[in-house]
C-alpha atoms as a PDB file:
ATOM      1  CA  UNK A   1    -103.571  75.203  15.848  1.00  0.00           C
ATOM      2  CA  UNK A   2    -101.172  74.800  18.503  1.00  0.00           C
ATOM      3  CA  UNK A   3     -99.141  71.616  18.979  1.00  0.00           C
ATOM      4  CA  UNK A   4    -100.036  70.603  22.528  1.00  0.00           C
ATOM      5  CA  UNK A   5     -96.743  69.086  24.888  1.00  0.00           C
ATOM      6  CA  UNK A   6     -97.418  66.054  26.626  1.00  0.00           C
ATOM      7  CA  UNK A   7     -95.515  65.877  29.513  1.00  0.00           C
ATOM      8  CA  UNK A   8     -93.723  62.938  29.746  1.00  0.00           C
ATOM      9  CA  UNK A   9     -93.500  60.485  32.933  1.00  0.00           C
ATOM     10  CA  UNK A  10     -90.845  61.123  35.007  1.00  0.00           C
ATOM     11  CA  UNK A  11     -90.010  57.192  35.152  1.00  0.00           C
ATOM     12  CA  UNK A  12     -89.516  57.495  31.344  1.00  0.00           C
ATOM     13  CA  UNK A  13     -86.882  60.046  31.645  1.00  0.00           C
ATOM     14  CA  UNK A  14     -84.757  58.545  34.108  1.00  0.00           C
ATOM     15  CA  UNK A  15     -84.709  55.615  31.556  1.00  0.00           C
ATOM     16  CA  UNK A  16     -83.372  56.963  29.283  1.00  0.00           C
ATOM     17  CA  UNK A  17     -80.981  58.531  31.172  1.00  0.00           C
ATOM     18  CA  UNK A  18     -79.504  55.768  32.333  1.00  0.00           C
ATOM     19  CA  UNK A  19     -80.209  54.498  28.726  1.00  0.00           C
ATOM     20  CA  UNK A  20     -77.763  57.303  27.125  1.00  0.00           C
ATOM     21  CA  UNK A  21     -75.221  57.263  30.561  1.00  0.00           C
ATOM     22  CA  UNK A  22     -74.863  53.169  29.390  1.00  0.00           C
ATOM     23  CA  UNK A  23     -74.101  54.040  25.828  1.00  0.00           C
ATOM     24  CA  UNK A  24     -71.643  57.034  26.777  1.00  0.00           C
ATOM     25  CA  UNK A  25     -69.495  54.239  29.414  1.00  0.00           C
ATOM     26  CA  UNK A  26     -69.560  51.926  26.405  1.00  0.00           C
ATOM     27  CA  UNK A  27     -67.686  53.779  23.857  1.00  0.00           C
ATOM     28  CA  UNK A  28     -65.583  55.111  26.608  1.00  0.00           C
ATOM     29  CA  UNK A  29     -64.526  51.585  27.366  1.00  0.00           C
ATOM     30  CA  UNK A  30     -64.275  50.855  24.004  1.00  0.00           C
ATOM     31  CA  UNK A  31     -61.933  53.752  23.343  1.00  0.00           C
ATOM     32  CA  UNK A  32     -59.844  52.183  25.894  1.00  0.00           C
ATOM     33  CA  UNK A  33     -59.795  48.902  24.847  1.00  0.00           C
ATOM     34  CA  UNK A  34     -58.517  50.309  21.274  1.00  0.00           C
ATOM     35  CA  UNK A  35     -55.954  52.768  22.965  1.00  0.00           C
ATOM     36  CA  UNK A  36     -54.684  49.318  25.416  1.00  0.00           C
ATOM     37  CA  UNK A  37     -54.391  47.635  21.738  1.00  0.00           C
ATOM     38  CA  UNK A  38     -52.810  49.768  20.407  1.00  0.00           C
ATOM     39  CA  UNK A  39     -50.382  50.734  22.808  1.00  0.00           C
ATOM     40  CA  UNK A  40     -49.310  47.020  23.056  1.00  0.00           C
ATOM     41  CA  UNK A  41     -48.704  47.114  19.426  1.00  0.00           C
ATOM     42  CA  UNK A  42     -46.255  49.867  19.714  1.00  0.00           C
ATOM     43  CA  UNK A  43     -44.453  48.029  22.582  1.00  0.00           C
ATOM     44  CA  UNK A  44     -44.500  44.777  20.027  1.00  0.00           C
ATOM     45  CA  UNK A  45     -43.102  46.362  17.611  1.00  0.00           C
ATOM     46  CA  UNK A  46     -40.582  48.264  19.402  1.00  0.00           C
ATOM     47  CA  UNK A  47     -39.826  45.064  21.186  1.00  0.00           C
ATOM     48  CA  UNK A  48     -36.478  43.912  18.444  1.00  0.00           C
ATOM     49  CA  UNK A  49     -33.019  44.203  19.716  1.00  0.00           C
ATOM     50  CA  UNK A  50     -30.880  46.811  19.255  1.00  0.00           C
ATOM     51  CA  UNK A  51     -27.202  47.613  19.632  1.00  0.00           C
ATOM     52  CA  UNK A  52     -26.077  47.482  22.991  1.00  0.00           C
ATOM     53  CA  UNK A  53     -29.188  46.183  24.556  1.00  0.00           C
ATOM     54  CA  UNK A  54     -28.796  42.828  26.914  1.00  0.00           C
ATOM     55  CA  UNK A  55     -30.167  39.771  24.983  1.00  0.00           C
ATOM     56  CA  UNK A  56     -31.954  37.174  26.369  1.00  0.00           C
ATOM     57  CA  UNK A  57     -31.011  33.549  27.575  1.00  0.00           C
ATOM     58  CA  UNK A  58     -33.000  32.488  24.851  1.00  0.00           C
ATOM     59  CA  UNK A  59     -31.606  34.206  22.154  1.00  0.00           C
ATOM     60  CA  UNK A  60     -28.104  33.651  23.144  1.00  0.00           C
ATOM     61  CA  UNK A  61     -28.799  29.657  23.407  1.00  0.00           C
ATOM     62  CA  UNK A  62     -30.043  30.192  19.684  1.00  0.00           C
ATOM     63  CA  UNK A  63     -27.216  32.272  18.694  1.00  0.00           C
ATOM     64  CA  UNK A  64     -24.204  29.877  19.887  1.00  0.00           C
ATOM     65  CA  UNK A  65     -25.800  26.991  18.492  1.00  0.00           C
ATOM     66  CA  UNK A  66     -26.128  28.558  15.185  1.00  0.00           C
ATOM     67  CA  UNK A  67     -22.010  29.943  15.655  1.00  0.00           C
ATOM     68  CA  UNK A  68     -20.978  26.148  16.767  1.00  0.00           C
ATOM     69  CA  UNK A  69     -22.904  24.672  12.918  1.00  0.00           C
ATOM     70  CA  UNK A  70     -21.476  27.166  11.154  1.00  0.00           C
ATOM     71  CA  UNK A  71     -18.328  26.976  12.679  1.00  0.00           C
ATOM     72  CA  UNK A  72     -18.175  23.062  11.969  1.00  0.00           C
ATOM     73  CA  UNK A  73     -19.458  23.614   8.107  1.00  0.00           C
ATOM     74  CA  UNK A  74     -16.526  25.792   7.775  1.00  0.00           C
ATOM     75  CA  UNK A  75     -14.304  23.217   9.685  1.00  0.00           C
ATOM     76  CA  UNK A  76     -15.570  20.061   7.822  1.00  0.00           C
ATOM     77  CA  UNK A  77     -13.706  20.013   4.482  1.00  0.00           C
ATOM     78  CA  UNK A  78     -10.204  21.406   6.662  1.00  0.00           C
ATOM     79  CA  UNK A  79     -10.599  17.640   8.658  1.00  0.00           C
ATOM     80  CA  UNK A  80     -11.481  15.533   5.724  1.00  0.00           C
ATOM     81  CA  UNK A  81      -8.642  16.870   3.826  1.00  0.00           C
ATOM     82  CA  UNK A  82      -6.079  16.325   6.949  1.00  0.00           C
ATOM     83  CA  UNK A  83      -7.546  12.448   7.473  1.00  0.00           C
ATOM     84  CA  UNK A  84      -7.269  12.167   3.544  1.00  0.00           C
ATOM     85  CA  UNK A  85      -3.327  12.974   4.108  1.00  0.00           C
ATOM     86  CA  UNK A  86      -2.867  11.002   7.064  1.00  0.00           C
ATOM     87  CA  UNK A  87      -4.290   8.403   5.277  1.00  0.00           C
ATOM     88  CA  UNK A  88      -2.205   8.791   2.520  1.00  0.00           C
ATOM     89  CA  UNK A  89       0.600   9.210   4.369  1.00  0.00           C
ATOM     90  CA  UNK A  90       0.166   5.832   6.188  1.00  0.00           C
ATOM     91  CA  UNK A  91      -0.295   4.256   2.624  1.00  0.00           C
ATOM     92  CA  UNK A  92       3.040   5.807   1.707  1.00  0.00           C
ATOM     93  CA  UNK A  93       4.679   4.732   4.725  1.00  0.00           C
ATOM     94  CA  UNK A  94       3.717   1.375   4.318  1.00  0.00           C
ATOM     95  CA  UNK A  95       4.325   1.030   0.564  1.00  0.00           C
ATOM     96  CA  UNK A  96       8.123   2.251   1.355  1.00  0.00           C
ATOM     97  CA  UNK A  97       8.193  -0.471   4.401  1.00  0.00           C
ATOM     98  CA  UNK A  98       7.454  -2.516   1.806  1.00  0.00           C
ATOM     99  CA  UNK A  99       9.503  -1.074  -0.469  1.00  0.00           C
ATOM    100  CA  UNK A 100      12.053  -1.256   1.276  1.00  0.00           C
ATOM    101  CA  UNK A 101      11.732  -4.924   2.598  1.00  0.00           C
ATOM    102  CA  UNK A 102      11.517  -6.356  -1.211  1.00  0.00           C
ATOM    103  CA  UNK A 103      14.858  -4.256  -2.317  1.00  0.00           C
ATOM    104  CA  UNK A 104      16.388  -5.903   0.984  1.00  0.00           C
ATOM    105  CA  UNK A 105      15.336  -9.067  -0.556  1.00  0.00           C
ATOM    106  CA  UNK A 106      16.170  -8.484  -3.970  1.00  0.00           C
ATOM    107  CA  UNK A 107      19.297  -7.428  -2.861  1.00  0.00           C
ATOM    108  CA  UNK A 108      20.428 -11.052  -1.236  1.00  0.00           C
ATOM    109  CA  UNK A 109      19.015 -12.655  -4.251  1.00  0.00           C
ATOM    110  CA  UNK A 110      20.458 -10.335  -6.467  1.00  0.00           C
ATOM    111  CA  UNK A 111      24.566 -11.054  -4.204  1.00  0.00           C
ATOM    112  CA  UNK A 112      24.243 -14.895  -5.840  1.00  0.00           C
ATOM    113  CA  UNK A 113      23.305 -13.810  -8.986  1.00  0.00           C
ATOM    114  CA  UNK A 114      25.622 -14.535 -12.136  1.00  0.00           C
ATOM    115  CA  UNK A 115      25.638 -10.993 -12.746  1.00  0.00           C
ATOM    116  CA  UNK A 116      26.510 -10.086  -9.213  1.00  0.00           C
ATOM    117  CA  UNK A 117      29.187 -12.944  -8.988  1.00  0.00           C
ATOM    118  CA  UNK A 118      30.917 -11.463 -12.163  1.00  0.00           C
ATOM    119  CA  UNK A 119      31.123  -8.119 -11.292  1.00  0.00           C
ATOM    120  CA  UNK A 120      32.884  -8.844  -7.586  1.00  0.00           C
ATOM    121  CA  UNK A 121      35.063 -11.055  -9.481  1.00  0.00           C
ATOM    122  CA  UNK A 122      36.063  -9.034 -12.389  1.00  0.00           C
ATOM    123  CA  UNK A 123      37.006  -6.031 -10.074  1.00  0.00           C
ATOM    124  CA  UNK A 124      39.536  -8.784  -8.085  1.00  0.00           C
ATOM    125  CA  UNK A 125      41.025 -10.147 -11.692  1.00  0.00           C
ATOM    126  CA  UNK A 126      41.109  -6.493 -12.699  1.00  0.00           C
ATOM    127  CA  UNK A 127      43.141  -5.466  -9.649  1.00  0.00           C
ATOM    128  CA  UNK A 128      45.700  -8.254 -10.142  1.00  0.00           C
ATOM    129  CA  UNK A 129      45.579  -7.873 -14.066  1.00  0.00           C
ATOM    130  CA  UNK A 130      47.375  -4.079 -13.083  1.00  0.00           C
ATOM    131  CA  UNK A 131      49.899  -5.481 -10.830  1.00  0.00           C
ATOM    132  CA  UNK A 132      50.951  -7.850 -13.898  1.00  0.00           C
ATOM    133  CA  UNK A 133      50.817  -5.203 -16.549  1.00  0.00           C
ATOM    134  CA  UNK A 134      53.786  -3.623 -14.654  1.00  0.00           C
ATOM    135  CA  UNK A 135      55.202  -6.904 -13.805  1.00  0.00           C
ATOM    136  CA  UNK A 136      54.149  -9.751 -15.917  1.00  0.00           C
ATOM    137  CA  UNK A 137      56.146 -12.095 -13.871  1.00  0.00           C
ATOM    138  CA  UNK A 138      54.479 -11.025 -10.462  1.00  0.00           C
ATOM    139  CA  UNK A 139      54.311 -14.588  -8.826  1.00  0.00           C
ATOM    140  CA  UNK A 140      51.786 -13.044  -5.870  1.00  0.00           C
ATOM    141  CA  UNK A 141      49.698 -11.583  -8.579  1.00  0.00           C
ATOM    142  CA  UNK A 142      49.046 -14.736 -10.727  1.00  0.00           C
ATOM    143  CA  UNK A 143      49.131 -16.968  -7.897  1.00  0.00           C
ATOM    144  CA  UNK A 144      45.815 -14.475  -6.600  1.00  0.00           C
ATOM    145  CA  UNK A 145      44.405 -14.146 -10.440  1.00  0.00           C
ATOM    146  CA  UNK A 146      44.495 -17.972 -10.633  1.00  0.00           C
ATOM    147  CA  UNK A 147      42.961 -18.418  -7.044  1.00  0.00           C
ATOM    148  CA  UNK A 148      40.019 -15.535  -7.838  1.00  0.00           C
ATOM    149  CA  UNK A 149      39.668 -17.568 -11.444  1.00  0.00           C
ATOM    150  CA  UNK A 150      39.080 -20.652  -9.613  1.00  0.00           C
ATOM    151  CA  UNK A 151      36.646 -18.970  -6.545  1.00  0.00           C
ATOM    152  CA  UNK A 152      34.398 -17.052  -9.378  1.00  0.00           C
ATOM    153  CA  UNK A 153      33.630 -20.614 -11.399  1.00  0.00           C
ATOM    154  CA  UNK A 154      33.162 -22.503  -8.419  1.00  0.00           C
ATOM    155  CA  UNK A 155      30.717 -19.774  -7.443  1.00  0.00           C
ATOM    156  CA  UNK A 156      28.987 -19.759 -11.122  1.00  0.00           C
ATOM    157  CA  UNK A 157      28.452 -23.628 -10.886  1.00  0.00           C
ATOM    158  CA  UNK A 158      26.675 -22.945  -7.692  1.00  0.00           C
ATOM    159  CA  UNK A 159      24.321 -20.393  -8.483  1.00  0.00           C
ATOM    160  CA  UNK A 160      24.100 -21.891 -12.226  1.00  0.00           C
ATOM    161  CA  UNK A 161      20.188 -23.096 -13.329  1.00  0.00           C
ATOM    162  CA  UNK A 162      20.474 -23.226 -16.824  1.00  0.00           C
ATOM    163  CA  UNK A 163      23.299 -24.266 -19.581  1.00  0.00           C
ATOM    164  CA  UNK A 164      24.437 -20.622 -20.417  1.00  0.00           C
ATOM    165  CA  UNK A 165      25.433 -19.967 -17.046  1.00  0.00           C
ATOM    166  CA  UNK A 166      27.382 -23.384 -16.498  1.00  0.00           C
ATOM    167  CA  UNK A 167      29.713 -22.584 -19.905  1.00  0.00           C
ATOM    168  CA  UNK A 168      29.840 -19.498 -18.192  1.00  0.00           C
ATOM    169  CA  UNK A 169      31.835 -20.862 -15.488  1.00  0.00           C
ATOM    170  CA  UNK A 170      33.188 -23.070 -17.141  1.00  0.00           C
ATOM    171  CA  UNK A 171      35.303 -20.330 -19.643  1.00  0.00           C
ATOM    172  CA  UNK A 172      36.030 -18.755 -16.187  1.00  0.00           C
ATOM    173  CA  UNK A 173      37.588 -22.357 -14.788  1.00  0.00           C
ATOM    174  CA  UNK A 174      39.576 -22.585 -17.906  1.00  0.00           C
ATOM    175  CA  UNK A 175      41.218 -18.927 -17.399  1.00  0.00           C
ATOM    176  CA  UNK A 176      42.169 -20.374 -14.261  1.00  0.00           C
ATOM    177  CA  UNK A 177      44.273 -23.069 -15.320  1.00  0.00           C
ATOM    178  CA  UNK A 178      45.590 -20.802 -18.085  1.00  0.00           C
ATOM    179  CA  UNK A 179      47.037 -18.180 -15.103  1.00  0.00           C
ATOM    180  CA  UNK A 180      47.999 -21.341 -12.733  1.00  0.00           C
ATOM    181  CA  UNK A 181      49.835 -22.447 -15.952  1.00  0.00           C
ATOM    182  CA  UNK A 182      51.901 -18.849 -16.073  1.00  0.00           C
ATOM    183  CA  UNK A 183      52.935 -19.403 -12.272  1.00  0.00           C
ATOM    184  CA  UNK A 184      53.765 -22.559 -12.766  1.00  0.00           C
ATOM    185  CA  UNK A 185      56.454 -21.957 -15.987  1.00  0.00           C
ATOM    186  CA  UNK A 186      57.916 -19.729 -13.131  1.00  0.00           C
ATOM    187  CA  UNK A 187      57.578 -21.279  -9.912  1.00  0.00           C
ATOM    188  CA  UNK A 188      57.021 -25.149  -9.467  1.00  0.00           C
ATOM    189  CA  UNK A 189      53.635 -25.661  -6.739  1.00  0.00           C
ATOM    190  CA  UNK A 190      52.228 -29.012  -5.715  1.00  0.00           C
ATOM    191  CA  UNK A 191      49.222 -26.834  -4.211  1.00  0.00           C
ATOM    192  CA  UNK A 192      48.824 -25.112  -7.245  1.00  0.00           C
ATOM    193  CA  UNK A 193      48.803 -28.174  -9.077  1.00  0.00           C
ATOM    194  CA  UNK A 194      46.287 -29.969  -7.453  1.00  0.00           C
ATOM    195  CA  UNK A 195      44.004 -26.285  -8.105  1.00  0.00           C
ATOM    196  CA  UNK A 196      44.523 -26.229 -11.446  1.00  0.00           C
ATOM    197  CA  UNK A 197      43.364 -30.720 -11.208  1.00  0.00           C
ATOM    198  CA  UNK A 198      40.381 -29.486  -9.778  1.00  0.00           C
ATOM    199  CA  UNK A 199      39.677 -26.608 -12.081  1.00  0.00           C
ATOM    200  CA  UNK A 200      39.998 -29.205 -14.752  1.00  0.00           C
ATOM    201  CA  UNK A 201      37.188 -31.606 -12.613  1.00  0.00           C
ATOM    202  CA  UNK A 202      35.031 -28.385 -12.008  1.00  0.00           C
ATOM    203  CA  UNK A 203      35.257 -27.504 -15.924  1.00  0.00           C
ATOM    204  CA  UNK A 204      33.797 -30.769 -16.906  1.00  0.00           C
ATOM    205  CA  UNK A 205      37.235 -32.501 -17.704  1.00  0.00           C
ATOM    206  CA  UNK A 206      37.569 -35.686 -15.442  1.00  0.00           C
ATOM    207  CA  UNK A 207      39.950 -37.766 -16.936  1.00  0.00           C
ATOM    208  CA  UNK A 208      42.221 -34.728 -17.588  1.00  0.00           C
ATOM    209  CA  UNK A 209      41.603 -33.957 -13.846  1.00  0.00           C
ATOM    210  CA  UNK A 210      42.746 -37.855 -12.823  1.00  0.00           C
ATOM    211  CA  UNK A 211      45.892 -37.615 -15.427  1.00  0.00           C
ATOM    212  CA  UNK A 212      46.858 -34.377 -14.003  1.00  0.00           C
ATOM    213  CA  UNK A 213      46.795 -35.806 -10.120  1.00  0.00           C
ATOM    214  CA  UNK A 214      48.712 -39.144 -10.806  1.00  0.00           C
ATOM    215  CA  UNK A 215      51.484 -37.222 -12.864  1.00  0.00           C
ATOM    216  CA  UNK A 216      51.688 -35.179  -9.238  1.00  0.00           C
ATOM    217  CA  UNK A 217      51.432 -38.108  -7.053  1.00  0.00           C
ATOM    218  CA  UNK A 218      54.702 -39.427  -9.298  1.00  0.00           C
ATOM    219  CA  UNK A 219      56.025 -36.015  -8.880  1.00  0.00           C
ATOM    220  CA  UNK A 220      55.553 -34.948  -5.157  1.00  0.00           C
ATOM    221  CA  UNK A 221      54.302 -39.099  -3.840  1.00  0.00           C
ATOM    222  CA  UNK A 222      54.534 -37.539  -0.117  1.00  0.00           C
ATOM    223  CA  UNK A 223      51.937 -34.570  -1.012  1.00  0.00           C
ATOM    224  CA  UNK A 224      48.568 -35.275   1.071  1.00  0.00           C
ATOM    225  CA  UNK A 225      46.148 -33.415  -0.701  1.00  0.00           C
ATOM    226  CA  UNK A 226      47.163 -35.135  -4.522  1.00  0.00           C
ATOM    227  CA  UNK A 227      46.787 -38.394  -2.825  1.00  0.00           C
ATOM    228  CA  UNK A 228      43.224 -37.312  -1.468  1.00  0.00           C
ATOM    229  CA  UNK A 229      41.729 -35.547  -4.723  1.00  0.00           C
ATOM    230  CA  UNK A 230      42.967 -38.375  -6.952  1.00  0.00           C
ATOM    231  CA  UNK A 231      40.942 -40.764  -4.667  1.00  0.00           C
ATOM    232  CA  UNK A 232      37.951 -38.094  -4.601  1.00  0.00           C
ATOM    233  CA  UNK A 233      38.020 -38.377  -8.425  1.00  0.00           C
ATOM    234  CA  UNK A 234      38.455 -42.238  -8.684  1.00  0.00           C
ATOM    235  CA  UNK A 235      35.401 -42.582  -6.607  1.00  0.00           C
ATOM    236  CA  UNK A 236      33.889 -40.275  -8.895  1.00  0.00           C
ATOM    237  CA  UNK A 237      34.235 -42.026 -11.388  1.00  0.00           C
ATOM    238  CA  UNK A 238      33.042 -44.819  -9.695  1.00  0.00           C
ATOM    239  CA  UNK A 239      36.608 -46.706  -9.515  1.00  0.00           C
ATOM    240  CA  UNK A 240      35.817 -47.839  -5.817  1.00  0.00           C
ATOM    241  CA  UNK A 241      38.844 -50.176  -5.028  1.00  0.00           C
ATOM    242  CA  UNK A 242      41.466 -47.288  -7.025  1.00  0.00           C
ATOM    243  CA  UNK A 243      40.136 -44.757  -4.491  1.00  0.00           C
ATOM    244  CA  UNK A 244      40.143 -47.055  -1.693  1.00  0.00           C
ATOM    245  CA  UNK A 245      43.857 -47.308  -2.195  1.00  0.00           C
ATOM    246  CA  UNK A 246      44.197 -43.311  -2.955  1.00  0.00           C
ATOM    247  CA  UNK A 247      42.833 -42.688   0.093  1.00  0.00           C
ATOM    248  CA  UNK A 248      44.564 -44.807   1.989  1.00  0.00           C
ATOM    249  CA  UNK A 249      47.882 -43.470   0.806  1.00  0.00           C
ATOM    250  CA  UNK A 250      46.723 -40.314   1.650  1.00  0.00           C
ATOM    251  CA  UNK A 251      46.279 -41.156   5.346  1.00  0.00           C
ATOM    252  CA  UNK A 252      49.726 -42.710   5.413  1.00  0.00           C
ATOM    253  CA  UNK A 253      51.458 -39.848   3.906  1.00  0.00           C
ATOM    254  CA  UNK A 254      50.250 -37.665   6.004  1.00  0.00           C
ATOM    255  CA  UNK A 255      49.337 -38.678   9.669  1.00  0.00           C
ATOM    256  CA  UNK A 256      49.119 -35.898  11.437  1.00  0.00           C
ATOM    257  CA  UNK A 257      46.630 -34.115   9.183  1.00  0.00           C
ATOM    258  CA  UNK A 258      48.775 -30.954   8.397  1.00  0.00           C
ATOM    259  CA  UNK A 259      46.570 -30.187   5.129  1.00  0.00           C
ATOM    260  CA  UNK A 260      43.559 -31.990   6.287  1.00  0.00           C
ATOM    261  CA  UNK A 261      44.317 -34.823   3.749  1.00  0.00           C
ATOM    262  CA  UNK A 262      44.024 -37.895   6.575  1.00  0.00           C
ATOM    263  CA  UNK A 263      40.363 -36.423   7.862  1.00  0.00           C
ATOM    264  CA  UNK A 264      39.115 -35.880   4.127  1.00  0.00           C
ATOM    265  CA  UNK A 265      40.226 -39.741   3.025  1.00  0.00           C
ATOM    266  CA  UNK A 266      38.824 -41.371   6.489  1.00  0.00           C
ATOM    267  CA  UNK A 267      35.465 -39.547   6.124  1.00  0.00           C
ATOM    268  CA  UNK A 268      35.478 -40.824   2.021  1.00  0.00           C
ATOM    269  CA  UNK A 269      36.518 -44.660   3.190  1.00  0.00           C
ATOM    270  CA  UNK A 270      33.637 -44.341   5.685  1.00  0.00           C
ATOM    271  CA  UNK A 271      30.909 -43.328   3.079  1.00  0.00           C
ATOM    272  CA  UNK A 272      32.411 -45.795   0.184  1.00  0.00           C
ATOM    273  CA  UNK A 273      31.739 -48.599   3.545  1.00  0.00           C
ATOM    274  CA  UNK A 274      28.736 -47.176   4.023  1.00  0.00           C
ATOM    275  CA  UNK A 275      27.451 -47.476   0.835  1.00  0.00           C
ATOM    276  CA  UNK A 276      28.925 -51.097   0.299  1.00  0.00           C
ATOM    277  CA  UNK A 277      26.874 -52.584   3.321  1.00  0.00           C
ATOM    278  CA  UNK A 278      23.605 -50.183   2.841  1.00  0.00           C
ATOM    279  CA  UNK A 279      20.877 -52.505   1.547  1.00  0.00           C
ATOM    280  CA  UNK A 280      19.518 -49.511  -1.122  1.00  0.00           C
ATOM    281  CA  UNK A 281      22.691 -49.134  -3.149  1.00  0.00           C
ATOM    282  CA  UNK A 282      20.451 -45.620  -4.625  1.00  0.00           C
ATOM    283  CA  UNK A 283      20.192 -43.657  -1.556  1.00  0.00           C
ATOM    284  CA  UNK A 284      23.895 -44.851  -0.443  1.00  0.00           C
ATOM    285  CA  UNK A 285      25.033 -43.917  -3.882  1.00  0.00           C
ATOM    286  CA  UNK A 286      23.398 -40.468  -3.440  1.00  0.00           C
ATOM    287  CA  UNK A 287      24.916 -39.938  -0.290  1.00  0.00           C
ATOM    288  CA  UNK A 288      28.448 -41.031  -1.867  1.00  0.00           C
ATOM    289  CA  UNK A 289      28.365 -38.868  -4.570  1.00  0.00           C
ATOM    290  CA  UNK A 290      27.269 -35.294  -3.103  1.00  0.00           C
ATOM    291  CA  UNK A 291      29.765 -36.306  -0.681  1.00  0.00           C
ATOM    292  CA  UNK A 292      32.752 -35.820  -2.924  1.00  0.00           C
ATOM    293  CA  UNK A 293      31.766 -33.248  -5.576  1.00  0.00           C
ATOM    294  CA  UNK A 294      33.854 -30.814  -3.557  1.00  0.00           C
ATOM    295  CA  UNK A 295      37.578 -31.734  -3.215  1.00  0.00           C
ATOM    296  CA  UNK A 296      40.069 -30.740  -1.380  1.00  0.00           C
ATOM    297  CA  UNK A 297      41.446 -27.255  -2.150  1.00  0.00           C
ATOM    298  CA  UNK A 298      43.566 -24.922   0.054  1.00  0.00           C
ATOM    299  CA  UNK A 299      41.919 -21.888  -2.291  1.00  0.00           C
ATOM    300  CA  UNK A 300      38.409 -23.478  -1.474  1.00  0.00           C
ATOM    301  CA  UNK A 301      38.596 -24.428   2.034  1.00  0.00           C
ATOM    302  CA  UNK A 302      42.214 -22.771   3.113  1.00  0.00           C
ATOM    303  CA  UNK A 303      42.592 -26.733   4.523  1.00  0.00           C
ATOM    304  CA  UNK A 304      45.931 -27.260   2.922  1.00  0.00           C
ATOM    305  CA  UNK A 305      48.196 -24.019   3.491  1.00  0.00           C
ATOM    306  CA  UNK A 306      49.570 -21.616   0.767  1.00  0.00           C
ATOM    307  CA  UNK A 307      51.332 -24.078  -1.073  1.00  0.00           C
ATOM    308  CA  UNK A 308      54.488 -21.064  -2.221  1.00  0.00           C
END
């Protein structure tokens, strides 16, 4: 039996036509879609820098900001370690400022020290002991020992604050009088006499002081300075109307001051009057008595000449 063909319309077939013509432009653009893809791909990926290629502004903003951290992370513990030193080295400077300012002060404290004040002393005695070991009869050399003797107690009594240190100084006054002693068996001294009184007063020994001054005013009556100490120690003792008249021969024995004798007993008479007329006999008694604890001493004061 044969298969009859039925001619199709000729409308139909341009239908499809067009049908299969779409379908064919289709995958064609597709194809070209995928081939666009992937060709951008390629150019991503091949997009990274290489060597020697010029980077963008970008990447080089990126790139010095990271060098600049990295260069202060590597910086950071360099600076704290140089402020640590500079600070330490301020702290240094100003504990040796310090330092230095509380040896300066120890220093002065340590010049009126006892220990201080015997070891300038002993090196003068010492220097004057070698001068008599070759010459025992050196008159220069005990007249100095006696005079440094004499300078180191005073200077004991002054910087003395507790009992030790006064019989301290007051062995050293008594060495004095034993070297004024030695000169004196050689060479006769109203100066050195009325030294080696005052030594005696310094030392604690008053009354040996005052016998020791009127034996000189018998001996030498025209000597200023015995006149003057004698009356320093009378008032002292609180023998007002015996220093009065000590003081008073002082002035007359010696009127043009030579030693210094007629200005110490005028400024004495004027505290012992101002003390009698002063309506609080305490303060004026105060005033009396720190005014005549010193004496008069040509090795103290170099008021009354060498006495040789």
């Amino acid at each position: 039996m044969k298969k009859e063909l039925v001619a199709m319309p000729k409308k139909t077939q341009g239908s499809a036509r067009k049908a299969k013509g779409a379908a064919t432009s289709a995958t064609q653009k597709t194809s070209q879609k995928s081939a666009l893809a992937a060709k951008s791909a390629k150019k991503s990926k091949g997009a990274h820098w290489k060597p020697g290629e010029p980077v963008s502004l970008p990447v080089r903003i990126v790139l010095i900001v990271f060098i600049v951290l990295m260069a202060l992370s590597m910086m950071l513990p360099s600076l704290t370690y140089l402020a640590a030193g500079n600070s330490s080295a301020d702290s240094q400077d100003s504990s040796q400022t310090s330092d230095t300012s509380s040896d300066s002060s120890d220093s002065s404290s340590d010049d009126s020290s006892a220990g201080a004040i015997d070891s300038r002393y002993q090196a003068l005695v010492d220097a004057q002991q070698k001068k008599l070991d070759s010459d025992p009869n050196n008159l220069a050399a005990l007249l100095n020992m006696g005079n440094d003797y004499m300078k180191w107690g005073v200077a004991l009594l002054q910087a003395s604050s507790a009992d030790a240190d006064t019989s301290h100084a007051y062995d050293v006054l008594d060495n004095a009088v034993a070297t004024y002693d030695k000169y004196l068996a050689l060479n006769d001294s109203s100066a050195v006499k009325v030294d080696r009184a005052l030594c005696q007063y310094y030392a604690g020994d008053t009354d040996d002081a005052i016998s020791s001054l009127e034996a000189l005013t018998q001996e030498d009556p025209n000597y200023g300075p015995a006149w003057a100490n004698l009356g320093m120690l009378y008032q002292v003792k609180g023998s007002t109307d015996s220093a009065k008249n000590a003081y008073n021969k002082a002035i007359a024995v010696e009127p043009n001051d030579e030693y210094g004798s007629k200005s110490f007993a005028q400024q004495q008479l004027s505290s012992i009057a101002a003390s009698e007329s002063s309506s609080s006999s305490s303060s004026s008694s105060t005033s009396s008595s720190s005014s005549t604890s010193t004496g008069l001493s040509n090795t103290l004061s170099n008021e009354s000449g060498t006495g040789l």
